[in-house]
C-alpha atoms as a PDB file:
ATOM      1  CA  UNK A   1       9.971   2.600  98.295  1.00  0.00           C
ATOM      2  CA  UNK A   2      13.142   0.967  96.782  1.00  0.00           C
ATOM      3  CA  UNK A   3      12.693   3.947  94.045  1.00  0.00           C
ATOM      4  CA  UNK A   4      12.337   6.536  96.569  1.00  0.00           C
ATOM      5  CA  UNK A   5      15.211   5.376  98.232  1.00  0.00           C
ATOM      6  CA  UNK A   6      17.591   5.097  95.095  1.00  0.00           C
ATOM      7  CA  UNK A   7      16.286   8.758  94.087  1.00  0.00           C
ATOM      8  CA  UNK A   8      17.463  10.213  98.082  1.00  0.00           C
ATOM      9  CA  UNK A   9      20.728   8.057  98.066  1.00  0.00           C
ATOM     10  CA  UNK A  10      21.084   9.828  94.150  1.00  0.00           C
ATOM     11  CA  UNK A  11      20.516  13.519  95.887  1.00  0.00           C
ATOM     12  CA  UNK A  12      23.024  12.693  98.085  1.00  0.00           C
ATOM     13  CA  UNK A  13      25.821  11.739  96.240  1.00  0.00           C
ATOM     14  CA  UNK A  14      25.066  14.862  93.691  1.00  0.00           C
ATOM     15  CA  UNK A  15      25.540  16.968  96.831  1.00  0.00           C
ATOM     16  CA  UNK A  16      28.264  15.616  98.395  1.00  0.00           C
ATOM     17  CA  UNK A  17      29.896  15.726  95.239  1.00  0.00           C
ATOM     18  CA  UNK A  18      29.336  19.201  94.747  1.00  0.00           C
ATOM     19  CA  UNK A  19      30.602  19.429  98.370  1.00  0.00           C
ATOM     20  CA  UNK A  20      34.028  17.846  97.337  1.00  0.00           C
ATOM     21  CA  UNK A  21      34.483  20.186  94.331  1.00  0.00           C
ATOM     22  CA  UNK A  22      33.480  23.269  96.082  1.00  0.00           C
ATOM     23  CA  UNK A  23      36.464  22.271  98.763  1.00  0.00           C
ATOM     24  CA  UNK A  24      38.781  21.313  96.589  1.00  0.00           C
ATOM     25  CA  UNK A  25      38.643  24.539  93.931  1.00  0.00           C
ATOM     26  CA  UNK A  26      38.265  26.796  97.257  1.00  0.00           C
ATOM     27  CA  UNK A  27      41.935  25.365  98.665  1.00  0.00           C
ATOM     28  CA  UNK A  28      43.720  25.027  94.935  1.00  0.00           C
ATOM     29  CA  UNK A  29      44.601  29.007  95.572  1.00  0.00           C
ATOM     30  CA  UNK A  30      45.331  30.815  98.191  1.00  0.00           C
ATOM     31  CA  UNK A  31      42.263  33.540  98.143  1.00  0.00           C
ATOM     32  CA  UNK A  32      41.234  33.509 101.542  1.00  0.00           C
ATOM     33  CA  UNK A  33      44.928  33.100 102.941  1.00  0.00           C
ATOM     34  CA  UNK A  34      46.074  35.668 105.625  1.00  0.00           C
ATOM     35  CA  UNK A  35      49.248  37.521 105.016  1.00  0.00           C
ATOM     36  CA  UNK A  36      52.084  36.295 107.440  1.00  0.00           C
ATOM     37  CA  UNK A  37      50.651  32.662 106.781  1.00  0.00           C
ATOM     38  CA  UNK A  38      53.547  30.146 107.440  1.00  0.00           C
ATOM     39  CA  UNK A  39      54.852  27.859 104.270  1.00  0.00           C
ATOM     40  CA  UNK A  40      53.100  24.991 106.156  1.00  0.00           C
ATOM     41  CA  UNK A  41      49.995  26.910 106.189  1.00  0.00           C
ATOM     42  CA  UNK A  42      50.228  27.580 102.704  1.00  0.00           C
ATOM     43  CA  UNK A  43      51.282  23.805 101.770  1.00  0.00           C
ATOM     44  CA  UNK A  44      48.735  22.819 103.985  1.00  0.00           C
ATOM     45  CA  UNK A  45      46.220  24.012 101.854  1.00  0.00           C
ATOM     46  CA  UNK A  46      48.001  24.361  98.422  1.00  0.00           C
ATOM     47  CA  UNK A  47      49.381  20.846  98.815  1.00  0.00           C
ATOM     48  CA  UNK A  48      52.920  20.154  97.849  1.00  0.00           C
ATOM     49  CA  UNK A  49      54.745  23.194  95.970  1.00  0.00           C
ATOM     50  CA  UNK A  50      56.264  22.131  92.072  1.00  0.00           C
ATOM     51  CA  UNK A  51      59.034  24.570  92.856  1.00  0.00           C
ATOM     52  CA  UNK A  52      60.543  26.760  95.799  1.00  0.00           C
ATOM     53  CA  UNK A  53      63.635  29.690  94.923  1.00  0.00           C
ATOM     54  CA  UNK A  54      65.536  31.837  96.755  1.00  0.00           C
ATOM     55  CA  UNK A  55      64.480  35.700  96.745  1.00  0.00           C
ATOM     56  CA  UNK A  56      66.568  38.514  97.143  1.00  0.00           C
ATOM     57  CA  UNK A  57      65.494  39.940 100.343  1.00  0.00           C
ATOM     58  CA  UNK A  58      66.323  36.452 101.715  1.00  0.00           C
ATOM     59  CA  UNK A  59      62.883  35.223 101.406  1.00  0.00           C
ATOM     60  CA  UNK A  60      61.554  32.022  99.585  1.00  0.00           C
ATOM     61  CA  UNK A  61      59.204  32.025  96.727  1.00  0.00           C
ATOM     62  CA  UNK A  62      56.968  28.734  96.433  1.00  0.00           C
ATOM     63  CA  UNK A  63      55.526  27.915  93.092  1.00  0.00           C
ATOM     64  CA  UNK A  64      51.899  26.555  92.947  1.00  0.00           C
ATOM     65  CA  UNK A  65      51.783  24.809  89.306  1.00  0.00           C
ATOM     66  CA  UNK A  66      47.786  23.343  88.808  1.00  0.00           C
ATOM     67  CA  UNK A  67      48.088  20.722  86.715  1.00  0.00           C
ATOM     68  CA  UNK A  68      50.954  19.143  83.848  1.00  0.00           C
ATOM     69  CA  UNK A  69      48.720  21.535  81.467  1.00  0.00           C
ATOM     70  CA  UNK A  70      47.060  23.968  83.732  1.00  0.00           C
ATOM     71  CA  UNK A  71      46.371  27.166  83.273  1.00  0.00           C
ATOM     72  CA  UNK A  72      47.269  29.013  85.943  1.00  0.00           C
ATOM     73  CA  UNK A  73      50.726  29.104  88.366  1.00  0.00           C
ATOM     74  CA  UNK A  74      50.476  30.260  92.107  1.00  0.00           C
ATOM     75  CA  UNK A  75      53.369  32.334  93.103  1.00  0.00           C
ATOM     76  CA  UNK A  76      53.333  32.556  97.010  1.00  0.00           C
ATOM     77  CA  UNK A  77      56.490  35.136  98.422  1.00  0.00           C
ATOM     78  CA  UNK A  78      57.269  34.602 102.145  1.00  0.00           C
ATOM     79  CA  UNK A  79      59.766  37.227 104.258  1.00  0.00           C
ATOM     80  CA  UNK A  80      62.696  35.993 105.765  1.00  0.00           C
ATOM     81  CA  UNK A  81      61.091  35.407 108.857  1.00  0.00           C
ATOM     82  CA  UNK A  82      58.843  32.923 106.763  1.00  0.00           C
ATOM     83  CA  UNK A  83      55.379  34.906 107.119  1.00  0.00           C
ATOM     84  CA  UNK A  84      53.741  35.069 103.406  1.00  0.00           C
ATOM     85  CA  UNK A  85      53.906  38.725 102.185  1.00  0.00           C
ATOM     86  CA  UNK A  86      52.370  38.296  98.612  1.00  0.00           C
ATOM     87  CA  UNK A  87      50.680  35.851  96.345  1.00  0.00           C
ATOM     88  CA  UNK A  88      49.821  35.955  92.413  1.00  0.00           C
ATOM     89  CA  UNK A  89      48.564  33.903  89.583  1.00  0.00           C
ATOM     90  CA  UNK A  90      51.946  34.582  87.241  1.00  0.00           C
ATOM     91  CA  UNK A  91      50.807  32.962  84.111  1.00  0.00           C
ATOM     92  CA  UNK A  92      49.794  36.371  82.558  1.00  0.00           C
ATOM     93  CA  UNK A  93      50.314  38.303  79.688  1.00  0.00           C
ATOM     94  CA  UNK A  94      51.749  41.261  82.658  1.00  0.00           C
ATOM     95  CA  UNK A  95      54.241  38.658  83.502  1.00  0.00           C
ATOM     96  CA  UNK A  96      55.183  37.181  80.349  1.00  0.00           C
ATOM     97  CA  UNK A  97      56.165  40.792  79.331  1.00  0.00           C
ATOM     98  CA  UNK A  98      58.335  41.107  82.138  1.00  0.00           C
ATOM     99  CA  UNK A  99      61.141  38.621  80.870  1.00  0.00           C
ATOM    100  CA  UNK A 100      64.264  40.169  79.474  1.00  0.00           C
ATOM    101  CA  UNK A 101      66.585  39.172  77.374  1.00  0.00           C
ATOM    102  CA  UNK A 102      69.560  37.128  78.415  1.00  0.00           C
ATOM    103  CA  UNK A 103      68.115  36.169  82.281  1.00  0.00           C
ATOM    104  CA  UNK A 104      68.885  32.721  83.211  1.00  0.00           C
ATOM    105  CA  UNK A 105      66.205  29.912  82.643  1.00  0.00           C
ATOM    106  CA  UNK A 106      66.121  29.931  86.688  1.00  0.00           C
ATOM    107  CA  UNK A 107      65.117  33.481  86.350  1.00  0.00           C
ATOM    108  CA  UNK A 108      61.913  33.184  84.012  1.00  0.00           C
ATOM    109  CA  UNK A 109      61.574  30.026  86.935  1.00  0.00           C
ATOM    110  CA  UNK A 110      61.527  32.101  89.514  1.00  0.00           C
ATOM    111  CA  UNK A 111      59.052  34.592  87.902  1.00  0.00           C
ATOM    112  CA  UNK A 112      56.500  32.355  85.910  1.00  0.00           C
ATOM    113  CA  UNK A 113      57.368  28.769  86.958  1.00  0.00           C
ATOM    114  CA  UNK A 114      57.850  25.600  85.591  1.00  0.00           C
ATOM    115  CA  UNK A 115      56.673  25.331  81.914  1.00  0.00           C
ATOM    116  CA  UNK A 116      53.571  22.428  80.973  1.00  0.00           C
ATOM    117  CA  UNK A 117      55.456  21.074  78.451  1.00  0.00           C
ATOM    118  CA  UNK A 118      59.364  21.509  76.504  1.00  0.00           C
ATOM    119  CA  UNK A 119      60.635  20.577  73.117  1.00  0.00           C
ATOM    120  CA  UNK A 120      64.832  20.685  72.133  1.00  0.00           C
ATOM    121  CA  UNK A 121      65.612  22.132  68.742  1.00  0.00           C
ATOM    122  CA  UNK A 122      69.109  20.410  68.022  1.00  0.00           C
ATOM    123  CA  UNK A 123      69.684  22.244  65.136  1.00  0.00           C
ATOM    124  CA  UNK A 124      69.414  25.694  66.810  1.00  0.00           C
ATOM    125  CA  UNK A 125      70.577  24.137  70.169  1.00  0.00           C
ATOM    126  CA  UNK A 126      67.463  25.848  71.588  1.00  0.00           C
ATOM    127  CA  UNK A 127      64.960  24.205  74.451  1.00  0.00           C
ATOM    128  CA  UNK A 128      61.383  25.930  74.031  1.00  0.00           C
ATOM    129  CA  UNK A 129      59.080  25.740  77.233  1.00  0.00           C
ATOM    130  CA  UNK A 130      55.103  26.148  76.588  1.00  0.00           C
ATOM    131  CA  UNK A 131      52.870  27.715  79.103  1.00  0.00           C
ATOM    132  CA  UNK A 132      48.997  27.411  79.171  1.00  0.00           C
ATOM    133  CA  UNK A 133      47.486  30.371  80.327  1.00  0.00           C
ATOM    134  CA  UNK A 134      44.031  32.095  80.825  1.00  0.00           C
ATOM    135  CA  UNK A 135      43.056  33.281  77.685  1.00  0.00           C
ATOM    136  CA  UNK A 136      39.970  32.900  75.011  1.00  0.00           C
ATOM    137  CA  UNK A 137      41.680  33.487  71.632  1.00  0.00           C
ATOM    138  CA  UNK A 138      43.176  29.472  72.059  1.00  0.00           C
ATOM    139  CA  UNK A 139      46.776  30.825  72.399  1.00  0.00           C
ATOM    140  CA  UNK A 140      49.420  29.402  74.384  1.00  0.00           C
ATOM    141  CA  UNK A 141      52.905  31.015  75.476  1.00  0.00           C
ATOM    142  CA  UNK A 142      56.350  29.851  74.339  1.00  0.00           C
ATOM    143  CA  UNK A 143      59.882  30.725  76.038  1.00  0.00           C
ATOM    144  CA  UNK A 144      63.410  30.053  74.125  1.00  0.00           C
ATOM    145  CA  UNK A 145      65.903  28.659  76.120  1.00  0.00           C
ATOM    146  CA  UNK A 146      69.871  28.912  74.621  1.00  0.00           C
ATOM    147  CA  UNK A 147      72.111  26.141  75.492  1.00  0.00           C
ATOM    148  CA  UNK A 148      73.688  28.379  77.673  1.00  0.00           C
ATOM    149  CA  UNK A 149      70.467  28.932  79.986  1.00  0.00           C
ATOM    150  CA  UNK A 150      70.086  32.530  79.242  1.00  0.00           C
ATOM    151  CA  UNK A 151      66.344  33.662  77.598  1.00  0.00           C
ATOM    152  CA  UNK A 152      66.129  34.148  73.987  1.00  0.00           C
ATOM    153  CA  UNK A 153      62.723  35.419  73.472  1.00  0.00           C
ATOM    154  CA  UNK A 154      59.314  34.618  73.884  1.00  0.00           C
ATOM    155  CA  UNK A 155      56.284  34.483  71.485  1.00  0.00           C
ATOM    156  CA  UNK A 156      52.637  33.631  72.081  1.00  0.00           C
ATOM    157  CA  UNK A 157      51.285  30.925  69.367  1.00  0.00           C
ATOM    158  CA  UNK A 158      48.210  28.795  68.621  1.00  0.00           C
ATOM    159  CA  UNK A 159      47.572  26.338  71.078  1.00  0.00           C
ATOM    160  CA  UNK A 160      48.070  22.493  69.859  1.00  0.00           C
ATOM    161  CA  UNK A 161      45.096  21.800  71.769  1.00  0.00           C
ATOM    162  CA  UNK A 162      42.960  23.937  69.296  1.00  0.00           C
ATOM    163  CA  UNK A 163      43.705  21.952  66.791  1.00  0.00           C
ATOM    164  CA  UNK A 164      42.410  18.901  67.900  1.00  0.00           C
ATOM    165  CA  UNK A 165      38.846  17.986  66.816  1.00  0.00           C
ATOM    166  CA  UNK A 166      36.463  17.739  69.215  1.00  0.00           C
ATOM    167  CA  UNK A 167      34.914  14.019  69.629  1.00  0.00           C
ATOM    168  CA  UNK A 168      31.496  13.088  70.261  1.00  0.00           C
END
């Protein structure tokens, strides 16, 4: 009996922990969101935003970062009237290419978010920002930074992680 019991109460955690991850991946994007959804509605199911900038139609952009290394960035646009018009996952090769030269570091911000990780170059007074993104050839994205704020160029390079040997 004491068996049976310990095999039931065993079931039950394995499903209510596949409960709990089903509900959690289903609200860490906002698939399933309605346009015209309020910034608490969003929050609400987003959780807290890593950044938030100013558009130019007078609208606010929230920033949905998953993770210090994740792999993917939520953008989430809302109207001035603060109804959601647009989302996207901007951590994409479509986006990267969309970076001039000379925009401001708030600029590649506002378009691809807050980077995973940075590194300063003294020597060439240069910050570099690293982005994971969704990709299977182990490649990660890096952004130059000037002193001055203004994008130098971009380049996509082997992810450190790839490197790393794989423990048993």
């Amino acid at each position: 009996m004491n068996g049976l019991l310990r095999t039931l109460g065993s079931a039950a955690a394995s499903v209510l922990g596949v409960a709990l991850l089903a509900a959690c991946a289903s609200s860490s994007t906002p698939q399933g969101l309605p346009l015209g959804s309020t910034e608490a509605q969003v929050i609400a199911r987003m959780g807290p935003p890593t950044g938030r900038y100013k558009l130019d139609n007078g609208g606010t952009r929230l920033e949905f970062a998953r993770g210090p290394q994740g792999r993917e960035t939520y953008m989430v646009d809302f109207d001035a009237s603060g109804g959601s018009t647009v989302w996207d996952q901007v951590l994409t090769p479509q986006h990267f290419i969309s970076l001039e030269y000379g925009i401001s570091s708030d600029e590649v911000l506002k378009r691809i978010g807050h980077p995973g990780s940075t590194k300063y170059y003294p020597r060439q007074g240069i910050t570099v920002w690293n982005y994971r993104y969704p990709t299977h050839n182990c490649l990660w994205y890096q952004v130059s930074i000037a002193s001055d704020g203004k994008f130098l160029g971009a380049a996509h390079t082997t992810d450190p992680e790839c490197d790393t040997p794989t423990r048993m």
